[in-house]
C-alpha atoms as a PDB file:
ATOM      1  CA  UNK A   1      11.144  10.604 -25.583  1.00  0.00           C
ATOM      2  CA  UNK A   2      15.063  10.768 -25.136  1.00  0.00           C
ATOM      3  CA  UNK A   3      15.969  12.217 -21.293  1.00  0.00           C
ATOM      4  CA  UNK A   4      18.777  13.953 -20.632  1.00  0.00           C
ATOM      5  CA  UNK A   5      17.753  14.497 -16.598  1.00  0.00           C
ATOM      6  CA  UNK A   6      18.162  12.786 -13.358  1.00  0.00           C
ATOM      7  CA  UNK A   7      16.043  10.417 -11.755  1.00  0.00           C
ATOM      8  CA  UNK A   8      16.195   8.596  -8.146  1.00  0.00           C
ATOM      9  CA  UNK A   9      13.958   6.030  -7.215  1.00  0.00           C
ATOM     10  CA  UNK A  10      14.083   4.485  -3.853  1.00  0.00           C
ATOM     11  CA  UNK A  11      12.993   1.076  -3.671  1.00  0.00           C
ATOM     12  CA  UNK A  12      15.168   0.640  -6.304  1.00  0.00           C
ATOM     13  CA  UNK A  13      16.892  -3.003  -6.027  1.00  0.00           C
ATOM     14  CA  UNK A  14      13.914  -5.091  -7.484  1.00  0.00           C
ATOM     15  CA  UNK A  15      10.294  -5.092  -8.127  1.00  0.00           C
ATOM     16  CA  UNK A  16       8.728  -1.403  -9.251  1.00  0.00           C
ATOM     17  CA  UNK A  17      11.420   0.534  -8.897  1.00  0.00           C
ATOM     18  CA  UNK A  18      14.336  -1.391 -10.481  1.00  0.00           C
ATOM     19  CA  UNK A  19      11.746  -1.730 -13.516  1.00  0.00           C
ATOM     20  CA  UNK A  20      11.120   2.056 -13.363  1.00  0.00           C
ATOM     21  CA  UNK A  21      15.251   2.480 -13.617  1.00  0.00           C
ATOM     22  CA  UNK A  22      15.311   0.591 -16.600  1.00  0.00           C
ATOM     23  CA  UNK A  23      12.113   2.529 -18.415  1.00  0.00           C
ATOM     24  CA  UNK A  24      14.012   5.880 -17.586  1.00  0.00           C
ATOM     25  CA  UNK A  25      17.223   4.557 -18.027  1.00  0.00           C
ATOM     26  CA  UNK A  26      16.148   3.562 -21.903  1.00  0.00           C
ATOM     27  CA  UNK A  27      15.357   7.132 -22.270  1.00  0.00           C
ATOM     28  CA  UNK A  28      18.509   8.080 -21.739  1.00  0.00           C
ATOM     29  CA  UNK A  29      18.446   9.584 -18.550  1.00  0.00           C
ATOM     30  CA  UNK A  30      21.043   9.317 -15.396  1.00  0.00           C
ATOM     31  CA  UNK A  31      19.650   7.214 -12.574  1.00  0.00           C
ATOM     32  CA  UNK A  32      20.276   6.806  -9.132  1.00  0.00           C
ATOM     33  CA  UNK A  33      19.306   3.874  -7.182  1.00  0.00           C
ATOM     34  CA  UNK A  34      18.233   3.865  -3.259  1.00  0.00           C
ATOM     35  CA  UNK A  35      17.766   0.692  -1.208  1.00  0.00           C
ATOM     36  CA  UNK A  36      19.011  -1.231   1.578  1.00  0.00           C
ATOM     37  CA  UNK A  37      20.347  -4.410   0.265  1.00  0.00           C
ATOM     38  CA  UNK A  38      24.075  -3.443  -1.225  1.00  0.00           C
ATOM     39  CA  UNK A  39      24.129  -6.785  -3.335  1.00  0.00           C
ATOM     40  CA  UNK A  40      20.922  -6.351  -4.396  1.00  0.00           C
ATOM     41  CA  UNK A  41      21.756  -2.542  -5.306  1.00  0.00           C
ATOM     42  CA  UNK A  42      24.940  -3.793  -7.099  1.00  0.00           C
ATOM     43  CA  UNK A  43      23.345  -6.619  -9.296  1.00  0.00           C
ATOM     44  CA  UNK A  44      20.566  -3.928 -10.103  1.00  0.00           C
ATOM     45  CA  UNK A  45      23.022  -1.485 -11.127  1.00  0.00           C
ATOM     46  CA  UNK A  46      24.718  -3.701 -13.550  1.00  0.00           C
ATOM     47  CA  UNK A  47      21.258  -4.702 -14.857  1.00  0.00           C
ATOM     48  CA  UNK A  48      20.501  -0.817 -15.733  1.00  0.00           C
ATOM     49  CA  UNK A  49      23.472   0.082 -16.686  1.00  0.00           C
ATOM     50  CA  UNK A  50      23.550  -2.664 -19.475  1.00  0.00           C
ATOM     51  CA  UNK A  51      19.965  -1.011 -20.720  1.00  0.00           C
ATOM     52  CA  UNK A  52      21.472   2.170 -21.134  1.00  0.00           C
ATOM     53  CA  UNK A  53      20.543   4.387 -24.422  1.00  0.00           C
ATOM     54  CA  UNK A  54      23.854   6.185 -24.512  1.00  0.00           C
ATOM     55  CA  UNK A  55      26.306   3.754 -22.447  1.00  0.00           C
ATOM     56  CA  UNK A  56      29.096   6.099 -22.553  1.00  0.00           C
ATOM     57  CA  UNK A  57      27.753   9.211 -21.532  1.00  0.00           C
ATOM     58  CA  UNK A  58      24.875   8.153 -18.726  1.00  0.00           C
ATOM     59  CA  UNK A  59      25.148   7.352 -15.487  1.00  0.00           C
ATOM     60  CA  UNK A  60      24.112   4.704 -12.649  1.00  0.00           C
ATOM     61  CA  UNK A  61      24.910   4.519  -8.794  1.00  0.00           C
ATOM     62  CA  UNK A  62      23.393   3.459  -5.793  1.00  0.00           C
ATOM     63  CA  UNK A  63      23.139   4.350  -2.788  1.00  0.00           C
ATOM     64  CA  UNK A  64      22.539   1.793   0.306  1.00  0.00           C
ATOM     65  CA  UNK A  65      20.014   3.809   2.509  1.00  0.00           C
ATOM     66  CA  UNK A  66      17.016   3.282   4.725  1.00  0.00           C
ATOM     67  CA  UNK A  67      14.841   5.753   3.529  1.00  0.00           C
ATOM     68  CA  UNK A  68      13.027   5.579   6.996  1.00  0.00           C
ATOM     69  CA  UNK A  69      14.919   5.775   9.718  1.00  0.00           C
ATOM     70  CA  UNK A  70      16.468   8.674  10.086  1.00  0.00           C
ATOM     71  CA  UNK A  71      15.805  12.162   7.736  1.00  0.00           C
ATOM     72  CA  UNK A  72      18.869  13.404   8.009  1.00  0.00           C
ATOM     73  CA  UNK A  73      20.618  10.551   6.863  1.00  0.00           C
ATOM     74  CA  UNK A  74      17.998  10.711   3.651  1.00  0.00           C
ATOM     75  CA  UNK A  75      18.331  14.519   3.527  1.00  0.00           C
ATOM     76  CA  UNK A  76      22.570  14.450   3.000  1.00  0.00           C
ATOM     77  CA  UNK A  77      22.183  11.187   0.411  1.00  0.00           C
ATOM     78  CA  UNK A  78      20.149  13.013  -1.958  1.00  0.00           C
ATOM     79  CA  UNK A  79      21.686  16.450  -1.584  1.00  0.00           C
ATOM     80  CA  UNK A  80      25.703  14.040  -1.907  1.00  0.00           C
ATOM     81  CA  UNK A  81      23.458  12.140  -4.718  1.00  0.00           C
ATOM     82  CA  UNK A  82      22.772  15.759  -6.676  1.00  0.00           C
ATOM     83  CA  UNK A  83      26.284  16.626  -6.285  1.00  0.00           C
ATOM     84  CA  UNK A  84      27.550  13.663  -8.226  1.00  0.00           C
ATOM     85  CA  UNK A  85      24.986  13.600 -11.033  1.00  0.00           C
ATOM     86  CA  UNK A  86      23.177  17.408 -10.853  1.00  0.00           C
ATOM     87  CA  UNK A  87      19.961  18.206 -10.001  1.00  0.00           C
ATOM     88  CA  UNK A  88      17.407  15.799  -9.602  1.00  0.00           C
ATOM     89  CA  UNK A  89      14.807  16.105 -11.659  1.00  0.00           C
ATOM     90  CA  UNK A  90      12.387  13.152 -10.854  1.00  0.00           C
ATOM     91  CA  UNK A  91      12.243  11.412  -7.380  1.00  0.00           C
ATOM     92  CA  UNK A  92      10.087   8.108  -7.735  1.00  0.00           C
ATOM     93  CA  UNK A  93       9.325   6.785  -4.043  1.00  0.00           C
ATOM     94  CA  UNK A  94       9.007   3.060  -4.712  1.00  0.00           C
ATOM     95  CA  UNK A  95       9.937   1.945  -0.880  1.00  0.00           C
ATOM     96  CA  UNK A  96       7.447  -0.075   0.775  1.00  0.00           C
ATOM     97  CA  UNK A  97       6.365  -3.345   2.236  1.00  0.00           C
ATOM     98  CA  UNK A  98       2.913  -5.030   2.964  1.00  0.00           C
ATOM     99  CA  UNK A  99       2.624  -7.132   6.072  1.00  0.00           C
ATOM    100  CA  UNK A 100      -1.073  -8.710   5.831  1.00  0.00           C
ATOM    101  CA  UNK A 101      -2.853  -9.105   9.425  1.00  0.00           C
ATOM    102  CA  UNK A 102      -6.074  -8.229  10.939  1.00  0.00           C
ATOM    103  CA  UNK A 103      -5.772  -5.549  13.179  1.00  0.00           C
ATOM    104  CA  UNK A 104      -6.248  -7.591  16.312  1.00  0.00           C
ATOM    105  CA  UNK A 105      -3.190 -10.024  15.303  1.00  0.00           C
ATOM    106  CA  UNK A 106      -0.716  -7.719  13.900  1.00  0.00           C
ATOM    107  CA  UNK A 107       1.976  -7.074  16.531  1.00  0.00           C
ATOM    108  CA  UNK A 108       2.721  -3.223  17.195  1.00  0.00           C
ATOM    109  CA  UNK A 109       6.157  -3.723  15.233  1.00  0.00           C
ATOM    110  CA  UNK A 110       4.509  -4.163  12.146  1.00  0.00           C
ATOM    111  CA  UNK A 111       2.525  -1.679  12.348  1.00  0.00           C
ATOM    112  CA  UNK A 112       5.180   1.118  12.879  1.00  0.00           C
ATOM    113  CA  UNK A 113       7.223  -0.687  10.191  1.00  0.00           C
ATOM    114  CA  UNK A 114       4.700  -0.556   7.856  1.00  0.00           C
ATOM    115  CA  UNK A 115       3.962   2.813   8.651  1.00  0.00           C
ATOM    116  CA  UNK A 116       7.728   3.547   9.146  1.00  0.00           C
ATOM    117  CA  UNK A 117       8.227   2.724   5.471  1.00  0.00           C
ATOM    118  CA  UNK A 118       5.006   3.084   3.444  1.00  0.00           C
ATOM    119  CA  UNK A 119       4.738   6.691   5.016  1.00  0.00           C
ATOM    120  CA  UNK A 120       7.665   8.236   6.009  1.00  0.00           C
ATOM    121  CA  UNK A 121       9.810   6.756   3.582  1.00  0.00           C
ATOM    122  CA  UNK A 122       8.161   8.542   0.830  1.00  0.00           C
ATOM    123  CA  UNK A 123       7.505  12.021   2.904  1.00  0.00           C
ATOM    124  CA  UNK A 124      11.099  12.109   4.325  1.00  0.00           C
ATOM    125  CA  UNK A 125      13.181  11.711   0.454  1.00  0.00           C
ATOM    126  CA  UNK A 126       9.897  14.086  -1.247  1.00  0.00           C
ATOM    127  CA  UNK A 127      10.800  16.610   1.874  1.00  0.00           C
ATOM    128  CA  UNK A 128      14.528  16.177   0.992  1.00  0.00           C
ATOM    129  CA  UNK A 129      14.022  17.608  -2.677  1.00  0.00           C
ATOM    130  CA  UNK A 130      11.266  19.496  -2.414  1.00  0.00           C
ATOM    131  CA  UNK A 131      13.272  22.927  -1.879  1.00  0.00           C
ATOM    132  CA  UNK A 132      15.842  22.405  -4.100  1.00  0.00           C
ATOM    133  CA  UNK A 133      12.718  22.177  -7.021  1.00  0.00           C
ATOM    134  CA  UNK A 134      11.282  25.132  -6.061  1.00  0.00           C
ATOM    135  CA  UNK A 135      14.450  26.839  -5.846  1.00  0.00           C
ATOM    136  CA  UNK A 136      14.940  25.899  -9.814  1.00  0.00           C
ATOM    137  CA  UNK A 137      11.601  26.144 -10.588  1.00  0.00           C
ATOM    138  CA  UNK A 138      10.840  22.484 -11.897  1.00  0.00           C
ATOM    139  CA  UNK A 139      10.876  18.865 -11.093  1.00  0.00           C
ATOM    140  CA  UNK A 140       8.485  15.603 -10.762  1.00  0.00           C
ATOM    141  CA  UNK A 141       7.950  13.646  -7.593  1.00  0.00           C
ATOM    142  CA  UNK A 142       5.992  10.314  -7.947  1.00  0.00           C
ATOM    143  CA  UNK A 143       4.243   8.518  -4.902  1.00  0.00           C
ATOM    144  CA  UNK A 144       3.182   4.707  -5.312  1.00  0.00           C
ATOM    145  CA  UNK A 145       0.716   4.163  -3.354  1.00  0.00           C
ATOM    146  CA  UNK A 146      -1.649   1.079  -4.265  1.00  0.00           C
ATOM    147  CA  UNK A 147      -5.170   0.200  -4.721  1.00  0.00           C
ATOM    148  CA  UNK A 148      -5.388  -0.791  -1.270  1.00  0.00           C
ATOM    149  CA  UNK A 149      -4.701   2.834  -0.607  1.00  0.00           C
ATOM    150  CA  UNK A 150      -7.940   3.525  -2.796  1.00  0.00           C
ATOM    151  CA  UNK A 151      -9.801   1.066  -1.650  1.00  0.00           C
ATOM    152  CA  UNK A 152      -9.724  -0.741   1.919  1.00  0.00           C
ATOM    153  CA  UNK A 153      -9.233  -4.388   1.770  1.00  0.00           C
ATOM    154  CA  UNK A 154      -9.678  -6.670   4.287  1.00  0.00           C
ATOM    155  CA  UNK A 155      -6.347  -7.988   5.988  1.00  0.00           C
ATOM    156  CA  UNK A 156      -4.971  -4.952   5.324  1.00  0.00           C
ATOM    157  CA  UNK A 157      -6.215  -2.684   8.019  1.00  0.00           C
ATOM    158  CA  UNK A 158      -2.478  -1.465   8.386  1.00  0.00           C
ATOM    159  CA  UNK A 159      -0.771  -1.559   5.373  1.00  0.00           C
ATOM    160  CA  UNK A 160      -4.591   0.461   3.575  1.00  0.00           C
ATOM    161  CA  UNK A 161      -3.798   3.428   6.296  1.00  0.00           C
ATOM    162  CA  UNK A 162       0.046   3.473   5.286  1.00  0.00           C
ATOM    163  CA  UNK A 163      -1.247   4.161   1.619  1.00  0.00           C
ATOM    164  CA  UNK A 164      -4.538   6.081   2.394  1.00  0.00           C
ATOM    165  CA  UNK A 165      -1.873   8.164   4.203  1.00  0.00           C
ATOM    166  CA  UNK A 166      -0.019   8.680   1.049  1.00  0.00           C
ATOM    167  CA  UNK A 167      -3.200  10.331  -1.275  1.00  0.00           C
ATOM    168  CA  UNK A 168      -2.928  13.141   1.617  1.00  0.00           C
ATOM    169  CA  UNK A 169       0.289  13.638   0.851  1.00  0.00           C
ATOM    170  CA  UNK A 170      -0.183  14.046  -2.454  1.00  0.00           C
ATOM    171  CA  UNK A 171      -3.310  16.128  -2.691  1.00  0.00           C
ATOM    172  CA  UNK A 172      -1.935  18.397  -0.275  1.00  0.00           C
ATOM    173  CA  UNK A 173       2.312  18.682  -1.787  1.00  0.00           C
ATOM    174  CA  UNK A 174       0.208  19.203  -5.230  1.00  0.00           C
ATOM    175  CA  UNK A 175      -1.092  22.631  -4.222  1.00  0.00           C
ATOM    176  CA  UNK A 176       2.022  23.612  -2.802  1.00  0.00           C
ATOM    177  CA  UNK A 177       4.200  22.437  -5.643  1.00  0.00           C
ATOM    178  CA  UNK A 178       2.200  23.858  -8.309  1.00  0.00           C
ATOM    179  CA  UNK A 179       3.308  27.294  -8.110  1.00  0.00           C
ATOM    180  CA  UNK A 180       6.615  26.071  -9.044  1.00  0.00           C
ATOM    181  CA  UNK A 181       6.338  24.321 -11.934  1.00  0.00           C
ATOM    182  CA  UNK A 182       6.857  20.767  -9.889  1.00  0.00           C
ATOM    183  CA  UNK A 183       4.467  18.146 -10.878  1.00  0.00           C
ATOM    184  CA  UNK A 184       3.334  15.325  -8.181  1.00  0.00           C
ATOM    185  CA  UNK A 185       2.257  11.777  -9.468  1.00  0.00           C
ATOM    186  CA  UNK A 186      -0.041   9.353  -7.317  1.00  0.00           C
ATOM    187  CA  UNK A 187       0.339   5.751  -8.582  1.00  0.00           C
ATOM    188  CA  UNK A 188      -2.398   2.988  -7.500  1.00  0.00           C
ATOM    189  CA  UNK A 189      -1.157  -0.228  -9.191  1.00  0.00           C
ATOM    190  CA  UNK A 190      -3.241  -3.324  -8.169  1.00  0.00           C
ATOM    191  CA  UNK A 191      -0.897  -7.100  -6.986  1.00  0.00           C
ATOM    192  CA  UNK A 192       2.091  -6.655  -9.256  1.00  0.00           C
ATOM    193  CA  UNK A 193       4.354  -9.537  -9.516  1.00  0.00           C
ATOM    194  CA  UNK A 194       7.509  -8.653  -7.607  1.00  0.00           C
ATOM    195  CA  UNK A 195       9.646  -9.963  -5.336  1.00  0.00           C
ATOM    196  CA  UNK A 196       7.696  -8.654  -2.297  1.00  0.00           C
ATOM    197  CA  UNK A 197       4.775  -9.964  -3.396  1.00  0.00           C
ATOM    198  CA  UNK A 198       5.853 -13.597  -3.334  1.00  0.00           C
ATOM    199  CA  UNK A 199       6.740 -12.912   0.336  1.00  0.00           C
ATOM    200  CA  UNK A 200       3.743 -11.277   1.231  1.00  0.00           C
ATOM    201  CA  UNK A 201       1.457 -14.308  -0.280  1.00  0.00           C
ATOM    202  CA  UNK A 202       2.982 -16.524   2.301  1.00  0.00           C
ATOM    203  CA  UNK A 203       0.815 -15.072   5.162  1.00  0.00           C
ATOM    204  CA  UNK A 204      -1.570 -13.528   3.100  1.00  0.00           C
ATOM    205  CA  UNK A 205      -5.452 -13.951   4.685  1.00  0.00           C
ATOM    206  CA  UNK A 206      -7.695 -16.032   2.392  1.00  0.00           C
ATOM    207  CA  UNK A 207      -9.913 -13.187   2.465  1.00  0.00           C
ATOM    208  CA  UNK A 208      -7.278 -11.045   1.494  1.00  0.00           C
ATOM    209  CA  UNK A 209      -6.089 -13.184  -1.275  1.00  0.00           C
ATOM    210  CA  UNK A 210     -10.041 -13.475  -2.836  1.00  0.00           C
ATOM    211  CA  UNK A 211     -10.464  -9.976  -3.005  1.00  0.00           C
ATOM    212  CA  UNK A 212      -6.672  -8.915  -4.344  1.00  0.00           C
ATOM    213  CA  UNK A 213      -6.467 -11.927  -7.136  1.00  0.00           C
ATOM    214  CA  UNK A 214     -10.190 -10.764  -8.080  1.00  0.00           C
ATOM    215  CA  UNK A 215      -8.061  -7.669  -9.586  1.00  0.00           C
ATOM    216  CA  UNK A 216      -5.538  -9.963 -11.294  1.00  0.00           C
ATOM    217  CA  UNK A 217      -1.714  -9.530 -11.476  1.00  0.00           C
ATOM    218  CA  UNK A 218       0.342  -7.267 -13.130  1.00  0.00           C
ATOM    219  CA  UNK A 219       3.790  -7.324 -14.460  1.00  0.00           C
ATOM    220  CA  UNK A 220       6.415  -4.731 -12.685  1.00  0.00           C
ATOM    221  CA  UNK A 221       7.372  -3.673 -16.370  1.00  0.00           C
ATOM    222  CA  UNK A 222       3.982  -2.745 -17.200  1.00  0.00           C
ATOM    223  CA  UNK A 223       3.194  -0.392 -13.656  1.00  0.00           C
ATOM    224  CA  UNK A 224       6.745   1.287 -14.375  1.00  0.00           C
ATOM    225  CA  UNK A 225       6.254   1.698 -18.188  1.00  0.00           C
ATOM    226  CA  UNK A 226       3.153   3.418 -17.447  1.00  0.00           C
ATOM    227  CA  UNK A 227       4.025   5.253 -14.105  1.00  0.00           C
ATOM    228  CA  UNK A 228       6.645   7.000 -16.340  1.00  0.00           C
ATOM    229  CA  UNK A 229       4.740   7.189 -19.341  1.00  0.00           C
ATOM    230  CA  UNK A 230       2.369   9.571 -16.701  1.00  0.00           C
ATOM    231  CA  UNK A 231       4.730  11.191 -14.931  1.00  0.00           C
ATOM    232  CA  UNK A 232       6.587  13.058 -17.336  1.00  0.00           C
ATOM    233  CA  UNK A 233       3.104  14.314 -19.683  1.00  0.00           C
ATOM    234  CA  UNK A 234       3.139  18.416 -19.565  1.00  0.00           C
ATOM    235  CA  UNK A 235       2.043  20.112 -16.561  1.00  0.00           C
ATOM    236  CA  UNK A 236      -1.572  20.645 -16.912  1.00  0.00           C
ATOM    237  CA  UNK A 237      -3.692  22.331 -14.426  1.00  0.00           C
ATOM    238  CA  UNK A 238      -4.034  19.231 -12.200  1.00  0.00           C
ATOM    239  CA  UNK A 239      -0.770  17.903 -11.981  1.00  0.00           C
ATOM    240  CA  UNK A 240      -1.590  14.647 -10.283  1.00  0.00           C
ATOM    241  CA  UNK A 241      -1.300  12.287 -12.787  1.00  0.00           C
ATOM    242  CA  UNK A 242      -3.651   9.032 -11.614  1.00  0.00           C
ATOM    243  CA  UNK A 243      -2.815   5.536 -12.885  1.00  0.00           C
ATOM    244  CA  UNK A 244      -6.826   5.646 -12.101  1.00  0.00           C
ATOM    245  CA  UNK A 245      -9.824   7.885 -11.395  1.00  0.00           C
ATOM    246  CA  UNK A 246      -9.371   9.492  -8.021  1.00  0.00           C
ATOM    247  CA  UNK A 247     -12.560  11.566  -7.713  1.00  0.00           C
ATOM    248  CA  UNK A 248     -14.349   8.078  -8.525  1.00  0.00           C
ATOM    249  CA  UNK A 249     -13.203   5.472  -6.328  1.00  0.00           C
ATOM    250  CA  UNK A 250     -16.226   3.089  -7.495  1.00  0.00           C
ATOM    251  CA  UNK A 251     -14.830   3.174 -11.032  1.00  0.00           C
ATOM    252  CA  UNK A 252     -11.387   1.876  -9.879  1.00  0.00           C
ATOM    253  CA  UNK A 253     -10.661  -1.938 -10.973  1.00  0.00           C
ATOM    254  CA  UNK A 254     -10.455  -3.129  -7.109  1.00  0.00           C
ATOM    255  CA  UNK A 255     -13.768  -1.474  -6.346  1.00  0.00           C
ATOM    256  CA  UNK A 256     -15.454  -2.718  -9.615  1.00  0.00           C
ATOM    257  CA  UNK A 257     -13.860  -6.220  -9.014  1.00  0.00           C
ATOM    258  CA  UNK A 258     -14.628  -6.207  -5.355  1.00  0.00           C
ATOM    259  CA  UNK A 259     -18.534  -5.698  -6.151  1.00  0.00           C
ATOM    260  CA  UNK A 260     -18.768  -8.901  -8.175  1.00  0.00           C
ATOM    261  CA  UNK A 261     -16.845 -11.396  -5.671  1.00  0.00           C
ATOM    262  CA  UNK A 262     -19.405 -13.286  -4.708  1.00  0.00           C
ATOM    263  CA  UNK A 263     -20.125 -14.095  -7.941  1.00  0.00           C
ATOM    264  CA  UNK A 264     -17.077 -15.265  -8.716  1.00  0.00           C
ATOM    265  CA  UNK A 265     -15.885 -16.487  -5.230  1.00  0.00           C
ATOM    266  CA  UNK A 266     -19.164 -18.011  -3.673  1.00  0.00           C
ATOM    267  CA  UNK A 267     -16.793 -19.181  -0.709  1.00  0.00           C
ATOM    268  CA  UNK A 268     -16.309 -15.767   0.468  1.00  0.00           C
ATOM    269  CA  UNK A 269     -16.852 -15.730   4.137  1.00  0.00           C
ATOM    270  CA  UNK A 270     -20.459 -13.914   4.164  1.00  0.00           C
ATOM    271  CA  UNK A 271     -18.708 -11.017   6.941  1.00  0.00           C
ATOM    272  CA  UNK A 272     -16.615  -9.471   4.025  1.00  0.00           C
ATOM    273  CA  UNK A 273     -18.983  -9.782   1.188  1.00  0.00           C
ATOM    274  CA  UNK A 274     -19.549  -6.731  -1.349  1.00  0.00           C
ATOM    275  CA  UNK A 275     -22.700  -6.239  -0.497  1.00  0.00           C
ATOM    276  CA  UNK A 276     -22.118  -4.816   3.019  1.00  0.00           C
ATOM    277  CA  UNK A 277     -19.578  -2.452   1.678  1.00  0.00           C
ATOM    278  CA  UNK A 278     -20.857   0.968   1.744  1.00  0.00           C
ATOM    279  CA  UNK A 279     -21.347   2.452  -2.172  1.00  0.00           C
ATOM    280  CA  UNK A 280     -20.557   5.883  -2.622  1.00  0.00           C
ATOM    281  CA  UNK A 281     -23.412   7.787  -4.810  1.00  0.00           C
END
């Protein structure tokens, strides 16, 4: 499918995002990226760019933003952002960070930063766009949540609300986006192999690590290819597309995976074993 539209994606330097740039970017479509890092932005940029279907006629930029701090600051990037390219017709939320921790050891920093980010730095750019859609009748908004957001993991007490917190989100901007032709996409990929990851394994629990590798590792190209692949299908009736079954948590591959750990992982400390996690009928 050849694109002719707009897409911003936040977390866009690296990882997800920059991967989802390039799958959109292929399609032909104009891109805007959103991150903090401006050499980061810039080397990403060039990257796309370089990727592009129709180098002469599309589009990149960047724009060096922390899509948590401050809405108003988000609100006048995207609105300067649909000035320079037109309306924006996909917003892929990408931003986000994982700081493992049991609850009683993670400093009250983390936790708003976590929640800072994984939250509110999806709701505040969605809230940004979200009348200009209606206004025109269409658009796509994507949410990447993760399957600790389907699934609570141990060592992740924090970082599994932040995501839990973005389902609700979804569920709830689905109903009042429908009416408007706007579809809303709720992605759940399992450990992909980005550059946040490799950070995050440094103080990763060994619990945390048992359970999460139990899943396996994906590649960013793969979540993006298919995150876009879902996101721009028709509207049908139930416009949130899943990466995997939401009305059956015990299908997804963490849950599945998680029941058979101490199989595979006999050292699993005996407190976090599958068999004392409760199984939904």
């Amino acid at each position: 499918m050849q694109l002719q539209t707009i897409f911003v994606v936040t977390g866009g330097s690296s990882g997800i995002g920059k991967c989802v740039a390039l799958e959109a970017v292929r399609r032909g479509a104009h891109i805007t990226l959103i991150a903090r890092d401006v050499k980061k932005l810039e080397s990403a940029v060039m990257e796309v760019t370089k990727c592009a279907l129709h180098p002469e006629k599309q589009k990149v930029q960047y724009v060096s933003l922390d899509v948590s701090k401050n809405y108003e600051d988000v609100e006048k990037a995207l609105h300067s952002a649909e000035e320079e390219l037109g309306p924006i017709f996909l917003l892929v939320n990408c931003a986000g960070t994982a700081i493992c921790g049991r609850l009683e050891d993670i400093c009250i920093k983390d936790v708003k930063y976590q929640m800072d980010l994984n939250f509110l730095g999806t709701l505040y750019p969605t809230k940004a766009v979200i009348s200009r859609m209606k206004g025109r009748g269409e658009g796509k908004i994507v949410l990447v949540s993760s399957q600790a957001g389907l699934l609570g993991i141990y060592g992740y007490t924090v970082y599994s609300s932040s995501k839990y917190a973005l389902r609700g989100l979804a569920e709830a901007l689905h109903m009042e986006a429908k009416p408007y032709n706007i579809s809303v996409t709720l992605s759940f990929p399992p450990d992909t192999d980005t550059p946040g990851l490799a950070i995050e394994e440094k103080t990763k629990l060994m619990e945390t690590k048992l359970i999460s590798e139990s899943a396996g590792l994906m590649s960013p190209e793969a979540v993006a290819k298919q995150l876009v692949k879902d996101a721009l299908v028709p509207a049908t009736p139930w416009t949130i597309q899943l990466l995997v079954d939401l009305s059956n948590p015990v299908r997804s591959p963490a849950y599945v995976e998680a029941r058979t750990l101490s199989h595979q992982h006999p050292q699993l400390p005996a407190h976090i074993r599958p068999e004392r996690v409760h199984q939904p009928d």
